[in-house]
N, C-alpha and C. Protein backbone atom coordinates (compact mmCIF):
# COMPACT_ATOMS: atom_id res chain seq x y z
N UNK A 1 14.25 -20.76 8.16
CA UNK A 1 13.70 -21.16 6.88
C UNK A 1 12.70 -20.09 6.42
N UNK A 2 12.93 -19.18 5.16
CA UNK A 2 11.97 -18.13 5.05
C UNK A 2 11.12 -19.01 4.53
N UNK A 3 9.47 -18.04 4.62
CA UNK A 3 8.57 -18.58 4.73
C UNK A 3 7.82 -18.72 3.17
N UNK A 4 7.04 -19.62 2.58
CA UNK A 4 6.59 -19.73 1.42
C UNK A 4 6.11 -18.23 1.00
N UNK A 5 6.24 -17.51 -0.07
CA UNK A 5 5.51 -16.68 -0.33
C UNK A 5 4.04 -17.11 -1.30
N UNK A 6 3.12 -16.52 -0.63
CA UNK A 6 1.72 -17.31 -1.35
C UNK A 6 1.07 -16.35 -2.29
N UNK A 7 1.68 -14.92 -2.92
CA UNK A 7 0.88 -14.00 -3.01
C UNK A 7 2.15 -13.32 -3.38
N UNK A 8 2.40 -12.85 -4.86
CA UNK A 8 3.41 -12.29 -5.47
C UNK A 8 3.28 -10.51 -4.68
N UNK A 9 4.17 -9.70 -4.83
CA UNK A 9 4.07 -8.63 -4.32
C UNK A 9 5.05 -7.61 -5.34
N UNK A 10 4.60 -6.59 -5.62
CA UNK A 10 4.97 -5.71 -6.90
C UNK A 10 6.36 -5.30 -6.36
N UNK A 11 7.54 -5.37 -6.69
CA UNK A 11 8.77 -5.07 -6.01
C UNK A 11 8.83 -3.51 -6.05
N UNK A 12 8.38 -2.86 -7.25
CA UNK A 12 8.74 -1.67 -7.64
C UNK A 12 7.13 -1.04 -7.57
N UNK A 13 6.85 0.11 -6.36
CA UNK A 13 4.79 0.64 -6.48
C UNK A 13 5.27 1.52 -6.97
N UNK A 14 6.76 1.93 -7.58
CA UNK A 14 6.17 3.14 -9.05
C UNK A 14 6.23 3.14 -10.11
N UNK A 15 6.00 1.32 -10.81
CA UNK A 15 5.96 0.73 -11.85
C UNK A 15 4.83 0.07 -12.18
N UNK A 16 3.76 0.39 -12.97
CA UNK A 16 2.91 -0.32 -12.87
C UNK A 16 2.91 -2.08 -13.05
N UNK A 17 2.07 -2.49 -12.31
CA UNK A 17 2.27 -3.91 -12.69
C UNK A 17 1.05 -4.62 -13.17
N UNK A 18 1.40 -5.02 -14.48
CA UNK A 18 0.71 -5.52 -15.14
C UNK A 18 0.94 -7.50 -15.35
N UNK A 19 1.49 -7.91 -14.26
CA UNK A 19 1.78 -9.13 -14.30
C UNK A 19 0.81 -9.63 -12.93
N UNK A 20 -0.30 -8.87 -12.51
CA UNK A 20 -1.23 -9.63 -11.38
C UNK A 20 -1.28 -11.10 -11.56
N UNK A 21 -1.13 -11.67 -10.60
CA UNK A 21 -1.75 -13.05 -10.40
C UNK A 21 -3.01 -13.04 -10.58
N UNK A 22 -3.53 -14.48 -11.27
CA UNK A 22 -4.48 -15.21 -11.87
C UNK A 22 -5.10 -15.01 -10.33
N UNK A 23 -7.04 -14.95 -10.12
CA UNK A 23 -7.82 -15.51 -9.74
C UNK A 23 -8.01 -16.63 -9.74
N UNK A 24 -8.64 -17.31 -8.47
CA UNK A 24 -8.70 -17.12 -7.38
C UNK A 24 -7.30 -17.57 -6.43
N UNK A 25 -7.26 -16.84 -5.50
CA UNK A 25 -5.90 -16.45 -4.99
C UNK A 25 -5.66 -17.94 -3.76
N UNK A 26 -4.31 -18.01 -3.59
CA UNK A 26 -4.20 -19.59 -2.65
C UNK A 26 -4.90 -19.12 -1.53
N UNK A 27 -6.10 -20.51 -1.19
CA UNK A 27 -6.80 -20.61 -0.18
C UNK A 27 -5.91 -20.52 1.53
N UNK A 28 -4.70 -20.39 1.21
CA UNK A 28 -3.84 -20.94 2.48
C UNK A 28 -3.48 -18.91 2.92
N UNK A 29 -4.34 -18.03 2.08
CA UNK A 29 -4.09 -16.54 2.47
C UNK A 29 -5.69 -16.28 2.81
N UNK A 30 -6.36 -17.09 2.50
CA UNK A 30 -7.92 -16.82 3.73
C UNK A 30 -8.33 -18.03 4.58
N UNK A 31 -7.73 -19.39 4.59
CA UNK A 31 -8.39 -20.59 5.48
C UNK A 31 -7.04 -20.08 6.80
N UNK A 32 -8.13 -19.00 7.42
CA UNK A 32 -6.84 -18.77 8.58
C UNK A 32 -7.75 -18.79 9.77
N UNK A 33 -7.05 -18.91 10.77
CA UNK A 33 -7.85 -19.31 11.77
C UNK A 33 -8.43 -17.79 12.20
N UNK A 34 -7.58 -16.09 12.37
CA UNK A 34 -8.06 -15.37 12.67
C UNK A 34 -9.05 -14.52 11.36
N UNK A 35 -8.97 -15.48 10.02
CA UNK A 35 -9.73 -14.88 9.39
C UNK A 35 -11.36 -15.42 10.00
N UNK A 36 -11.05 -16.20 9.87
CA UNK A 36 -12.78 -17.37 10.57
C UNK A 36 -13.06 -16.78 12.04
N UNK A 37 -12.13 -16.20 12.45
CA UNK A 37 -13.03 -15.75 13.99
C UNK A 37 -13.52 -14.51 13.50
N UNK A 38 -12.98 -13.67 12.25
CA UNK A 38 -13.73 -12.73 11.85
C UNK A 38 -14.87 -12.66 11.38
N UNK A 39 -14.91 -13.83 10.26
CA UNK A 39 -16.06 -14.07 9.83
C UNK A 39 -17.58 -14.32 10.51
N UNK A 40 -16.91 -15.04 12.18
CA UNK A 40 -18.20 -15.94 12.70
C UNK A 40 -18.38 -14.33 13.47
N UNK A 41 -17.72 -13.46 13.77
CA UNK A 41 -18.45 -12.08 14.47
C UNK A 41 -19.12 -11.50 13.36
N UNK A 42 -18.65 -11.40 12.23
CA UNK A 42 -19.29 -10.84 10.86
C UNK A 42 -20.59 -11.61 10.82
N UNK A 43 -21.12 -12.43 10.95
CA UNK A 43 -22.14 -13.49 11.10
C UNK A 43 -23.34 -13.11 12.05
N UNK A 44 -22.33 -13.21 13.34
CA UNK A 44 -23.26 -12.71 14.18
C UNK A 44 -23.93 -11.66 14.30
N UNK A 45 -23.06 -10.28 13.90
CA UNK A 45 -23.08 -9.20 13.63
C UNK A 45 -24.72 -9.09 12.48
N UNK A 46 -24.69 -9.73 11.21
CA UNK A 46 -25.70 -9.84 10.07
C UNK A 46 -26.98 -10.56 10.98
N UNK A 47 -26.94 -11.37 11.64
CA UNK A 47 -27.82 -12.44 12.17
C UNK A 47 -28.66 -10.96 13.66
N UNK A 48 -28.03 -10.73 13.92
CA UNK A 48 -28.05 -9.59 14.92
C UNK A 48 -29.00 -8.52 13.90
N UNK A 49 -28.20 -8.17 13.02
CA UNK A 49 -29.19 -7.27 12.16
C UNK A 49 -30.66 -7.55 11.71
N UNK A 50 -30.05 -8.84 11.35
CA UNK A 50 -31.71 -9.24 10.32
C UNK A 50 -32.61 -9.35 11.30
N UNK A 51 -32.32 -10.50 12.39
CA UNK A 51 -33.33 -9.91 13.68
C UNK A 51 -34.22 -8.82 14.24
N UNK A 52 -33.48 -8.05 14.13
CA UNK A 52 -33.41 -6.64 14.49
C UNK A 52 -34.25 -5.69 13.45
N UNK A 53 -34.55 -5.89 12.07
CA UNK A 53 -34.49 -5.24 10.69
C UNK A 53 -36.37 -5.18 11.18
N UNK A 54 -36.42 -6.70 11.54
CA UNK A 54 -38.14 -6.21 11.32
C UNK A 54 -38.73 -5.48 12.08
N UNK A 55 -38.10 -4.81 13.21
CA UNK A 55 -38.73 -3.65 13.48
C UNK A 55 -38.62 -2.40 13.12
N UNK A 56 -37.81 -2.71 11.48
CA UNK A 56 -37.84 -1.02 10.95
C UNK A 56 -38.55 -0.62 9.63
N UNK A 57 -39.75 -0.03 9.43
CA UNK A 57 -40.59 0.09 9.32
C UNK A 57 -40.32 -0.05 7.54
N UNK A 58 -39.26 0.58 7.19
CA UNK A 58 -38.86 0.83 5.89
C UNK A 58 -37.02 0.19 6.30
N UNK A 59 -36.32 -1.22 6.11
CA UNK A 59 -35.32 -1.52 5.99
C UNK A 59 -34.16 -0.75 5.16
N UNK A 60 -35.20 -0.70 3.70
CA UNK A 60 -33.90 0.11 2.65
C UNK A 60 -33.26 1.23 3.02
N UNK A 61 -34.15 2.17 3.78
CA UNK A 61 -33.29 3.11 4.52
C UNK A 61 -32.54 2.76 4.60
N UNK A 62 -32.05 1.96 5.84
CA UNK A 62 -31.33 1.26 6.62
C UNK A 62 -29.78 0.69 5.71
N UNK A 63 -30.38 0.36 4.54
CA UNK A 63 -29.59 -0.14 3.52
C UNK A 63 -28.68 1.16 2.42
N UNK A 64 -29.65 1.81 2.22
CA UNK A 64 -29.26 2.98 1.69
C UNK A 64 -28.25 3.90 2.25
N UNK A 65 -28.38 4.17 4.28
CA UNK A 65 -27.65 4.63 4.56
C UNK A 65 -26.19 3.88 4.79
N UNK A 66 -26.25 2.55 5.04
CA UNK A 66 -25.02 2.12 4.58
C UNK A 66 -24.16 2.08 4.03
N UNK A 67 -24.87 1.77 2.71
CA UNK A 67 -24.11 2.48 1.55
C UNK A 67 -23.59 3.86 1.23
N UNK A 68 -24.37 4.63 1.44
CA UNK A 68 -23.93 6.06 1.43
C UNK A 68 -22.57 6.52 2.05
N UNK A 69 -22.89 5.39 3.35
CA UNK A 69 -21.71 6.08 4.17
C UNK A 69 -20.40 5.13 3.92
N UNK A 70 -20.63 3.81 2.85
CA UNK A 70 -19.40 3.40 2.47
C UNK A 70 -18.83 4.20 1.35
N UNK A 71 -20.14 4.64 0.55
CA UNK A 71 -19.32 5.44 -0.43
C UNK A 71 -18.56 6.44 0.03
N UNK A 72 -19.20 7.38 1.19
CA UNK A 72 -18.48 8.72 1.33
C UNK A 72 -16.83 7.86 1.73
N UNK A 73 -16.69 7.25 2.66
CA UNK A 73 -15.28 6.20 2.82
C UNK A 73 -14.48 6.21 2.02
N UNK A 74 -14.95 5.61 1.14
CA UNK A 74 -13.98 5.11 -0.29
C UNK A 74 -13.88 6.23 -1.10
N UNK A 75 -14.33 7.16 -1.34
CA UNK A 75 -14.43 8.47 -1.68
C UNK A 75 -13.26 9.23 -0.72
N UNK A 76 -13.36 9.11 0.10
CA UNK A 76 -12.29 9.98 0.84
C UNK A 76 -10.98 9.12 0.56
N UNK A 77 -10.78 8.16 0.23
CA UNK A 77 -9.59 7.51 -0.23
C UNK A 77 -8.96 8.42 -1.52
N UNK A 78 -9.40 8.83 -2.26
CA UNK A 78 -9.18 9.70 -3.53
C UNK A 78 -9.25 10.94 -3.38
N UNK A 79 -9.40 11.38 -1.88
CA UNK A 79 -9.39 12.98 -1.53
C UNK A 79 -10.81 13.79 -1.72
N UNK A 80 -11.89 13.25 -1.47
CA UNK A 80 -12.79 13.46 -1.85
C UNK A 80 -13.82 13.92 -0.66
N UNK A 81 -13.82 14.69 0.38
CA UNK A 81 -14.18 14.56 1.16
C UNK A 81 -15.63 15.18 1.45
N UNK A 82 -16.90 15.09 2.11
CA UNK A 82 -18.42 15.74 2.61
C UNK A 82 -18.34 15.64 3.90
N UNK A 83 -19.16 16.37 4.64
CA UNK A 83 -20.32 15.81 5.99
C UNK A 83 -21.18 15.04 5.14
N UNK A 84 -21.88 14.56 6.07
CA UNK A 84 -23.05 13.81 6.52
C UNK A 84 -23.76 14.52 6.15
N UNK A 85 -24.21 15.90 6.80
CA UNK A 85 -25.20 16.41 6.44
C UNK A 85 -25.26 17.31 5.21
N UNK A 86 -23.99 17.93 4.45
CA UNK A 86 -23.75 18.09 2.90
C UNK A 86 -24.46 16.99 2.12
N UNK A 87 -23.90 15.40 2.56
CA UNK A 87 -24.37 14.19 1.46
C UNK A 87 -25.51 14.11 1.79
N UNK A 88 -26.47 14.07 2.90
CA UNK A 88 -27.30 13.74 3.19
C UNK A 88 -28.72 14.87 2.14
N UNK A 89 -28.30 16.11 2.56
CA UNK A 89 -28.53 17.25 2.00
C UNK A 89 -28.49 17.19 0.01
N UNK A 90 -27.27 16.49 -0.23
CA UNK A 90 -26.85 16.11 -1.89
C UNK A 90 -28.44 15.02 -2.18
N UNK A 91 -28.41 14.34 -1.04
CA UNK A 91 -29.31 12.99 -1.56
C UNK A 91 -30.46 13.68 -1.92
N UNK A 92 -31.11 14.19 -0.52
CA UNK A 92 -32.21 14.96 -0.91
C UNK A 92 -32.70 15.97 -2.03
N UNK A 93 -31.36 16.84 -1.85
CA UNK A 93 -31.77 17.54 -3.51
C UNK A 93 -31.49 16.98 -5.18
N UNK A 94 -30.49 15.96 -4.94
CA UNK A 94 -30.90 14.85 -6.33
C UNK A 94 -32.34 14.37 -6.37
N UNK A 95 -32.92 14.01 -5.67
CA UNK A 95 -34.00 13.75 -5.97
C UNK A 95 -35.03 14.54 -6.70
N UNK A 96 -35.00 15.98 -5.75
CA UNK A 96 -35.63 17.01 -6.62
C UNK A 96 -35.24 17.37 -7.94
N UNK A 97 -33.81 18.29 -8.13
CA UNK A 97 -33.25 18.46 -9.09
C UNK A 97 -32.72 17.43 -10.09
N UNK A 98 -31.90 16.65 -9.39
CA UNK A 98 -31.12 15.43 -10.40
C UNK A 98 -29.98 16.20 -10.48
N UNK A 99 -29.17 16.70 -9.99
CA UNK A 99 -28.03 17.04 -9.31
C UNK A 99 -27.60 17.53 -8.15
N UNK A 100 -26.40 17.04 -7.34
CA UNK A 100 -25.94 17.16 -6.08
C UNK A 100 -24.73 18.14 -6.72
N UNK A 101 -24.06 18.96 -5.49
CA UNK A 101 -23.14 19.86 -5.86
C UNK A 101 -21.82 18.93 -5.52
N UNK A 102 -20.63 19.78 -5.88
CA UNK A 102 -19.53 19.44 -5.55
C UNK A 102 -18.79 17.66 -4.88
N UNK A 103 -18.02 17.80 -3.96
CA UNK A 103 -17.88 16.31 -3.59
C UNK A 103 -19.00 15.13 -3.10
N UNK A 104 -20.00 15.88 -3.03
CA UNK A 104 -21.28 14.85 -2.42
C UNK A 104 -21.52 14.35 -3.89
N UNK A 105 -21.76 15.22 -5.27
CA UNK A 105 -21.97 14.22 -6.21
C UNK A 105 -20.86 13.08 -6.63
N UNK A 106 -19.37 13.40 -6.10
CA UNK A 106 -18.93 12.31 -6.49
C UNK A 106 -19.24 11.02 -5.57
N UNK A 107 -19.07 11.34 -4.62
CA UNK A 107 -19.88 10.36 -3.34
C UNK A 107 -21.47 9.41 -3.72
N UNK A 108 -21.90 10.35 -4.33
CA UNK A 108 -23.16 9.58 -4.65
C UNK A 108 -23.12 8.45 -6.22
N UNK A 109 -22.13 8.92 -7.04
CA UNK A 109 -21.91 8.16 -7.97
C UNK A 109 -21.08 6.86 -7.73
N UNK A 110 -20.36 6.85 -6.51
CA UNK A 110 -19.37 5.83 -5.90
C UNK A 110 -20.59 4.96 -5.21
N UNK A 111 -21.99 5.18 -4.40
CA UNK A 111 -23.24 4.95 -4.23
C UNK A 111 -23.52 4.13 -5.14
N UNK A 112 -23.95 5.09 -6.43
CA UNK A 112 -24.83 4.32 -7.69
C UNK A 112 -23.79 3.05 -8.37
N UNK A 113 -22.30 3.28 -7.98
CA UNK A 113 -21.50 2.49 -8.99
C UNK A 113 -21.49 1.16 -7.72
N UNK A 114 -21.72 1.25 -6.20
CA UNK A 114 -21.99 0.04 -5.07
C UNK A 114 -23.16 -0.61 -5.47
N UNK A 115 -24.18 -0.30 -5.80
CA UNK A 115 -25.40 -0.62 -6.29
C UNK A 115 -25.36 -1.54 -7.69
N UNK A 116 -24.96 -0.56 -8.68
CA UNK A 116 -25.05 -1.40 -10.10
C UNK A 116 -24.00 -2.71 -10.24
N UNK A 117 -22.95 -2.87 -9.15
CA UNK A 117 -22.24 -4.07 -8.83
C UNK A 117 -23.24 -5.09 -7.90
N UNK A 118 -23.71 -4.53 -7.28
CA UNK A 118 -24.73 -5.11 -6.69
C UNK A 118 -25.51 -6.10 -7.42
N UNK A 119 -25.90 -5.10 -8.18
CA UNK A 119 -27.09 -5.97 -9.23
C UNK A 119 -26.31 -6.72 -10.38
N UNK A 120 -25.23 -6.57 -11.17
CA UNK A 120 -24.40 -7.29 -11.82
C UNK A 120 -23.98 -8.67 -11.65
N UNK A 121 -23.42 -8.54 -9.95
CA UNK A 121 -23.12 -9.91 -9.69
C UNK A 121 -24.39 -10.51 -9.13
N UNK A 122 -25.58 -9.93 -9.03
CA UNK A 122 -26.40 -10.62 -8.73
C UNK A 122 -27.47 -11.40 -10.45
N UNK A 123 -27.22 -10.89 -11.03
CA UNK A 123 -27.67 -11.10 -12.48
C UNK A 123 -26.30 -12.22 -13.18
N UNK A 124 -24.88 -11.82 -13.30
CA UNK A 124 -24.07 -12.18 -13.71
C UNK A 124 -23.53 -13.38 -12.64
N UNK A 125 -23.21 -13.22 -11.53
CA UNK A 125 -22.36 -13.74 -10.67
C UNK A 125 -20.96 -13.72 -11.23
N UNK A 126 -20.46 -12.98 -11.68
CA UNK A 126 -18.95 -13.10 -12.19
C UNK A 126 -18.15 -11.73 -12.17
N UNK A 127 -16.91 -11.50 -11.40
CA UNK A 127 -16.34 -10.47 -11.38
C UNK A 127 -15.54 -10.30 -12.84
N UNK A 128 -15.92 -10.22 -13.59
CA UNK A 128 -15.17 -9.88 -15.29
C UNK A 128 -14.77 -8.50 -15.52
N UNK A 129 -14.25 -8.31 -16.35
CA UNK A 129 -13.60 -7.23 -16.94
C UNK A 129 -14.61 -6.46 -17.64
N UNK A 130 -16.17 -6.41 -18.02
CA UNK A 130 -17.34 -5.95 -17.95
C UNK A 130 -17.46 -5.36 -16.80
N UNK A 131 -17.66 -6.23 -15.91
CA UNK A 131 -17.89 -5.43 -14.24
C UNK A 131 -17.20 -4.60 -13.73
N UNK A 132 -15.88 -4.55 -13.85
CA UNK A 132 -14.94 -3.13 -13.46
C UNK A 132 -14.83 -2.18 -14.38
N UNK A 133 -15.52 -2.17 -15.49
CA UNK A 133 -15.35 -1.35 -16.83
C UNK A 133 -16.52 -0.41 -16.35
N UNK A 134 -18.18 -0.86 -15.99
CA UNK A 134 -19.00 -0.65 -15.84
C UNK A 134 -19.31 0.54 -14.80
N UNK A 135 -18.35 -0.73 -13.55
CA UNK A 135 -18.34 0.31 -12.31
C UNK A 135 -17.34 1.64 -12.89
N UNK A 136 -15.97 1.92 -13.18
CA UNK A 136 -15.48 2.56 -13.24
C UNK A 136 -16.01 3.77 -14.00
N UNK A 137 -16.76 3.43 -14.83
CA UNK A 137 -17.70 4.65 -16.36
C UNK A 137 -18.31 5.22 -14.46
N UNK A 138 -19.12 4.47 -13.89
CA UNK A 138 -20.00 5.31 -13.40
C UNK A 138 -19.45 6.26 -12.37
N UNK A 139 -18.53 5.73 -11.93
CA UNK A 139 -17.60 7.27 -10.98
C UNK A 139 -17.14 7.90 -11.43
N UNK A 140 -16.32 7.26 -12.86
CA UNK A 140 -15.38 8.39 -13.52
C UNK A 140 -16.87 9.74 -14.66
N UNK A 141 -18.27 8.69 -14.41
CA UNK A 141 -19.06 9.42 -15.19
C UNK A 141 -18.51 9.60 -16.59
N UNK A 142 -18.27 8.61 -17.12
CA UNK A 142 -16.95 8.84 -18.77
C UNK A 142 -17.67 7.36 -19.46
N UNK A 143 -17.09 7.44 -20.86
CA UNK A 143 -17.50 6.18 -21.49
C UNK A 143 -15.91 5.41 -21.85
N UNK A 144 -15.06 5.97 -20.85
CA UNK A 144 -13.89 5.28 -20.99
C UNK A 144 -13.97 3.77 -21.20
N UNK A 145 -13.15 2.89 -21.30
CA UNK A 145 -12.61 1.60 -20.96
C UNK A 145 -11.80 1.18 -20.15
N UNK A 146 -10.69 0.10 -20.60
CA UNK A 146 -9.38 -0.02 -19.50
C UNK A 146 -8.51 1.09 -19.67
N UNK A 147 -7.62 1.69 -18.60
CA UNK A 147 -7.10 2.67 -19.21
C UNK A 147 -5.65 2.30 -19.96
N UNK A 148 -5.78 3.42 -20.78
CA UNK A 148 -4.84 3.38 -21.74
C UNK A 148 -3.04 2.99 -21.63
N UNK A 149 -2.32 2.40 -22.55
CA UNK A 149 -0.77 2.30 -21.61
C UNK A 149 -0.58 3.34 -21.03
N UNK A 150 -0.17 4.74 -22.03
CA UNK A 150 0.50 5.95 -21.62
C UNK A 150 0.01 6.67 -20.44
N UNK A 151 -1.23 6.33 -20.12
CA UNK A 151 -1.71 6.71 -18.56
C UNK A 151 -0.64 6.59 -17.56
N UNK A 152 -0.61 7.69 -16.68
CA UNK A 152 0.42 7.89 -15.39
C UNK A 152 -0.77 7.91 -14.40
N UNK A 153 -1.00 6.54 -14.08
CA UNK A 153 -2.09 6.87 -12.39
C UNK A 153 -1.46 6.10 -11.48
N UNK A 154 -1.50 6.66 -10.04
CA UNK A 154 -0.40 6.63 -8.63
C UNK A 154 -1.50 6.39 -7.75
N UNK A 155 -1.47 5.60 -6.77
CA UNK A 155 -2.45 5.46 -5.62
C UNK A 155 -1.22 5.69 -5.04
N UNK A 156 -0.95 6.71 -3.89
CA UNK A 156 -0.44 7.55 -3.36
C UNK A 156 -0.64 7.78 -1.67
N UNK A 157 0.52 7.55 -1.09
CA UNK A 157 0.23 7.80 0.50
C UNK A 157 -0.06 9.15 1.16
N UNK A 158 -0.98 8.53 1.82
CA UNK A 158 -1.50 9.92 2.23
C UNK A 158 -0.70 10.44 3.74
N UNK A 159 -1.57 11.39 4.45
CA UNK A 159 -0.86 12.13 5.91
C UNK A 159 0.36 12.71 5.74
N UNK A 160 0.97 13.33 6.62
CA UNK A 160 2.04 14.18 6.59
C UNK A 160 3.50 13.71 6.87
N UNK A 161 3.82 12.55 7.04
CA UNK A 161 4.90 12.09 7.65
C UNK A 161 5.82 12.06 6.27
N UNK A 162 6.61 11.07 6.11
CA UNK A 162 8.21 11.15 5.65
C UNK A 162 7.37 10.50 4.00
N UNK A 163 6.84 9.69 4.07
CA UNK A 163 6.09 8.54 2.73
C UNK A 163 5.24 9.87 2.34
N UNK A 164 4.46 10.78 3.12
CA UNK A 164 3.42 11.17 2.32
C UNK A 164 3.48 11.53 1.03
N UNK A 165 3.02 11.11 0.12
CA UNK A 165 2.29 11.77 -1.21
C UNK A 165 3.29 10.52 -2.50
N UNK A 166 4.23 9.37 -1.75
CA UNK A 166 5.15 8.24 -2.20
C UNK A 166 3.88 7.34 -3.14
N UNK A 167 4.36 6.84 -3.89
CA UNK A 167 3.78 5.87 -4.63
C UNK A 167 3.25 4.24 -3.90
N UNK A 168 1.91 4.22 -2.96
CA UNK A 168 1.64 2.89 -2.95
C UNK A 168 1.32 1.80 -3.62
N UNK A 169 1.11 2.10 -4.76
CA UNK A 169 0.72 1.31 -5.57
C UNK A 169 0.57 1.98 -7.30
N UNK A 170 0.88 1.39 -7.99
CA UNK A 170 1.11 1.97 -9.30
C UNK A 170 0.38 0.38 -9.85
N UNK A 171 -1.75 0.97 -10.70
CA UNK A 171 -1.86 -0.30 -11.14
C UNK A 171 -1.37 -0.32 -12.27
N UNK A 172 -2.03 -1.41 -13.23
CA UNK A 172 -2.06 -1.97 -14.52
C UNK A 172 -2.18 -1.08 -15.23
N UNK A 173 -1.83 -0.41 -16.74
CA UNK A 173 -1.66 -0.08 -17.92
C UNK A 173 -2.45 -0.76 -18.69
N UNK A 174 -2.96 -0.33 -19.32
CA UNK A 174 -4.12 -0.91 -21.00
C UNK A 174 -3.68 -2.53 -20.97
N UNK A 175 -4.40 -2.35 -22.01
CA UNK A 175 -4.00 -4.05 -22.52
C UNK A 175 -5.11 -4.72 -23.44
């Protein structure tokens, strides 16, 4: 008996699809039992931290470098790659100057665009079509909007094997 599908899936990733399913998605693709053993280590893990936090003298560090180093992450998803000590080096001289060179400034705008979501849903509480408009201006650094139909953009497999450089995903078109 095949199994219910709970969660439509784009048949064609070099067609964009502009038919996403509605928010919020069936509870029966996160009330899972190995999602909840994730969560309660994720738990412990935060509970472990905060404990831990008041012996650091200045936390936001602590917070800051987090972030930093999720941005550089997600940044390297788009080919974008630094050291540590390049971004680290970028941070420091934004401060002075108010510009970082090369891939560390895009890294740091993927930073500022973790942050201003930060504060959005903490002001707003609502993931809207404001909020991804917002974040996106600040990486792409543009006063774009949604993008346009005639746009050709490919999220694209990476590494060297047989798929590399294949279409994983082809999103949404204007609208």
């Amino acid at each position: 008996m095949p199994k219910e599908q709970l969660y439509p899936v784009n048949p064609d990733r070099t067609k964009p699809w502009n038919d996403l399913p509605e928010l919020p998605i069936s509870p029966a693709l996160y009330r899972d039992v190995d999602i909840y053993e994730q969560l309660g280590r994720a738990k412990e893990a935060l509970a472990l931290l905060a404990g831990r936090s008041i012996a650091i003298p200045n936390p936001g560090m602590l917070i800051n470098s987090i972030t930093l180093q999720e941005a550089k992450v997600s940044s390297a998803i788009e080919n974008v790659f630094t050291t540590d000590d390049d971004l680290y080096r970028a941070v420091s001289d934004s401060k002075k100057d108010g510009e970082a060179p090369g891939p560390a400034k895009e890294v740091l705008r993927y930073q500022e665009a973790l942050w201003e979501g930060y504060h959005y849903l903490e002001e707003t509480g609502a993931f809207d079509r404001d909020y991804f408009i917002r974040l996106y201006q600040i990486i792409q650094e543009s006063g774009d909007g949604i993008r346009p139909p005639f746009a050709r953009t490919f999220i694209r497999m990476g590494g060297t094997g047989p798929n590399a450089g294949k279409p994983a995903y082809t999103p949404p078109r204007g609208g």
